[in-house]
Protein backbone atom coordinates (compact mmCIF):
# COMPACT_ATOMS: atom_id res chain seq x y z
CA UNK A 1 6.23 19.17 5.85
CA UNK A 2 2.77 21.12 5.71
CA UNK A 3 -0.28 19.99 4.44
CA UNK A 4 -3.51 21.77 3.79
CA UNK A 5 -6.54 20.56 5.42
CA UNK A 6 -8.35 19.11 1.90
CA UNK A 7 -5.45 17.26 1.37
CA UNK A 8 -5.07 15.30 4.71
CA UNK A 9 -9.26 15.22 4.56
CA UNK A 10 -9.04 13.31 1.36
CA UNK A 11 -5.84 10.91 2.44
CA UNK A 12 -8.48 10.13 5.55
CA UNK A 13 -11.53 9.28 3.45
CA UNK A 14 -9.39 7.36 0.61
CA UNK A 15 -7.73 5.44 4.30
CA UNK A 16 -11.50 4.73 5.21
CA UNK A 17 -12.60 3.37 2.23
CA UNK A 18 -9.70 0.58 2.88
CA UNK A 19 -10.53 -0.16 5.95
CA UNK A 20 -13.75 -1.59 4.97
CA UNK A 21 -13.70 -5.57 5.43
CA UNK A 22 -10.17 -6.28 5.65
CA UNK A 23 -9.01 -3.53 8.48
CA UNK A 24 -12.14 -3.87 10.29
CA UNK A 25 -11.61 -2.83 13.59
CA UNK A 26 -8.57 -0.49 13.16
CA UNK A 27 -10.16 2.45 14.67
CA UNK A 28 -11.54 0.53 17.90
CA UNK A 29 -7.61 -1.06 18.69
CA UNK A 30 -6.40 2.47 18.03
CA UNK A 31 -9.05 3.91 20.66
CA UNK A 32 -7.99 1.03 22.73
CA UNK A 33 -4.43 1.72 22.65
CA UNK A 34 -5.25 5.60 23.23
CA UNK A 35 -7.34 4.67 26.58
CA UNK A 36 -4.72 2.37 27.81
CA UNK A 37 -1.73 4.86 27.60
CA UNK A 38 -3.94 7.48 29.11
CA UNK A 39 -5.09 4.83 31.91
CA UNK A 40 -1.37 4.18 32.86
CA UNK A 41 -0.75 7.65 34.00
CA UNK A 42 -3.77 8.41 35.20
CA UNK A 43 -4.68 10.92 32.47
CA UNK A 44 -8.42 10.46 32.47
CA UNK A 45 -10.47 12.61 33.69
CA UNK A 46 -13.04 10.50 36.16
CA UNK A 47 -14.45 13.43 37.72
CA UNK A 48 -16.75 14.27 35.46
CA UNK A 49 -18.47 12.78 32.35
CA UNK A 50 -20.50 14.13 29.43
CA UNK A 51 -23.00 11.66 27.07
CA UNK A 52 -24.13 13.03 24.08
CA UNK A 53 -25.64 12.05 20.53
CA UNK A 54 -25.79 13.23 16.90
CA UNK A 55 -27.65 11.87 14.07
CA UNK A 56 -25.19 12.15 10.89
CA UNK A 57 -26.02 11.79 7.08
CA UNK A 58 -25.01 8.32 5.48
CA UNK A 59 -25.10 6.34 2.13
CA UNK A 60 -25.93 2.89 3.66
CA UNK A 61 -24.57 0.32 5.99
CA UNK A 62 -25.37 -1.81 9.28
CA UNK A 63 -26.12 0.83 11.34
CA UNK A 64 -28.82 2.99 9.10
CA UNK A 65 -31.81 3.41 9.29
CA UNK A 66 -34.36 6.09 7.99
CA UNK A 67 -33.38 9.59 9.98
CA UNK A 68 -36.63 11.17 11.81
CA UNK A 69 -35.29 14.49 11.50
CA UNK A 70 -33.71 14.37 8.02
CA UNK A 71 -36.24 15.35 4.50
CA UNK A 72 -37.84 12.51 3.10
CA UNK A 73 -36.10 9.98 5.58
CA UNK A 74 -32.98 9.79 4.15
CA UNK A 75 -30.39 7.26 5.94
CA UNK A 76 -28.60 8.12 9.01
CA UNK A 77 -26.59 6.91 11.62
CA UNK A 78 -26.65 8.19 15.46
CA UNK A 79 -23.81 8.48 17.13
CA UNK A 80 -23.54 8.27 20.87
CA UNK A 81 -20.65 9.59 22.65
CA UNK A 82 -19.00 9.39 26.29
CA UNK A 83 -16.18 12.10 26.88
CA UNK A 84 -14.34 12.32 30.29
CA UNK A 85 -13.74 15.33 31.61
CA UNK A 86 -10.46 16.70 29.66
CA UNK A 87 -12.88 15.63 26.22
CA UNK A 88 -11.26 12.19 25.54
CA UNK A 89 -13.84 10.25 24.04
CA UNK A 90 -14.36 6.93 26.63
CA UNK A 91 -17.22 5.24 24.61
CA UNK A 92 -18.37 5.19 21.08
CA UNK A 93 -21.29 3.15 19.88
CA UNK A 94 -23.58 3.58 16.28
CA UNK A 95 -26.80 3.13 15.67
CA UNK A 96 -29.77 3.42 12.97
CA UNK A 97 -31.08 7.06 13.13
CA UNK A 98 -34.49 6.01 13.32
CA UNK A 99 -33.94 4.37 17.16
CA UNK A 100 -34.65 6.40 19.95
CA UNK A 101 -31.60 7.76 22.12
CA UNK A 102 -32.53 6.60 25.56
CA UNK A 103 -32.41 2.78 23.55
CA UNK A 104 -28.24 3.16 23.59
CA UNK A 105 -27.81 5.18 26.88
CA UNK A 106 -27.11 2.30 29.37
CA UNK A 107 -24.83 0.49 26.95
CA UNK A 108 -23.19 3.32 26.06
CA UNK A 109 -22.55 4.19 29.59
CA UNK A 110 -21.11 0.55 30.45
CA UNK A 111 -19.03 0.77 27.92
CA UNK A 112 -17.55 3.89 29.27
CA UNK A 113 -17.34 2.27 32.57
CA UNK A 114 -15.28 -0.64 31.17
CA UNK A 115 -12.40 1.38 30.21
């Protein structure tokens, strides 16, 4: 059965907003479990690796702070991101908007390197 994109972007919000307190942590075991499966037949891509970061909108939480970039410092959250070669994302780590880039790059590489 087909399903058009608003729909399925809806079911994945309404899933989020579950998740909150008492499924904390679903998305980093499903990440996990991702990495491992593509670890055990040597599906990631080692050659080559790509670190990048985006500062996205947000309503609140741990990781805001007050985006540089954004009118009238409205909240934000950066995200930092570690792909292998083939795209798969190896790392994924959040921070307040308002904290410079190079403050996430080592841990965000050592995370990568864990996997």
């Amino acid at each position: 059965r087909r399903s058009c994109g608003m729909a399925c972007r809806r079911r994945l919000g309404d899933w989020q907003g579950r998740m909150a307190k008492p499924f904390d942590g679903v998305w980093a075991r499903l990440h996990r479990s991702l990495l491992d499966r593509l670890g055990g037949t040597n599906a990631i891509g080692w050659s080559q690796a790509s670190l990048d970061s985006a500062s996205v909108p947000t309503k609140g939480g741990e990781q805001t702070g007050p985006s540089p970039t954004a009118a009238a410092g409205r909240p934000g959250t950066e995200r930092h991101v570690v792909v292998d070669a083939n795209g798969v994302p190896l790392a994924i780590r959040l921070s307040p908007a308002n904290v410079h880039d190079s403050r996430h790059r080592q841990a965000t590489v050592e995370q990568a390197a864990a996997c």
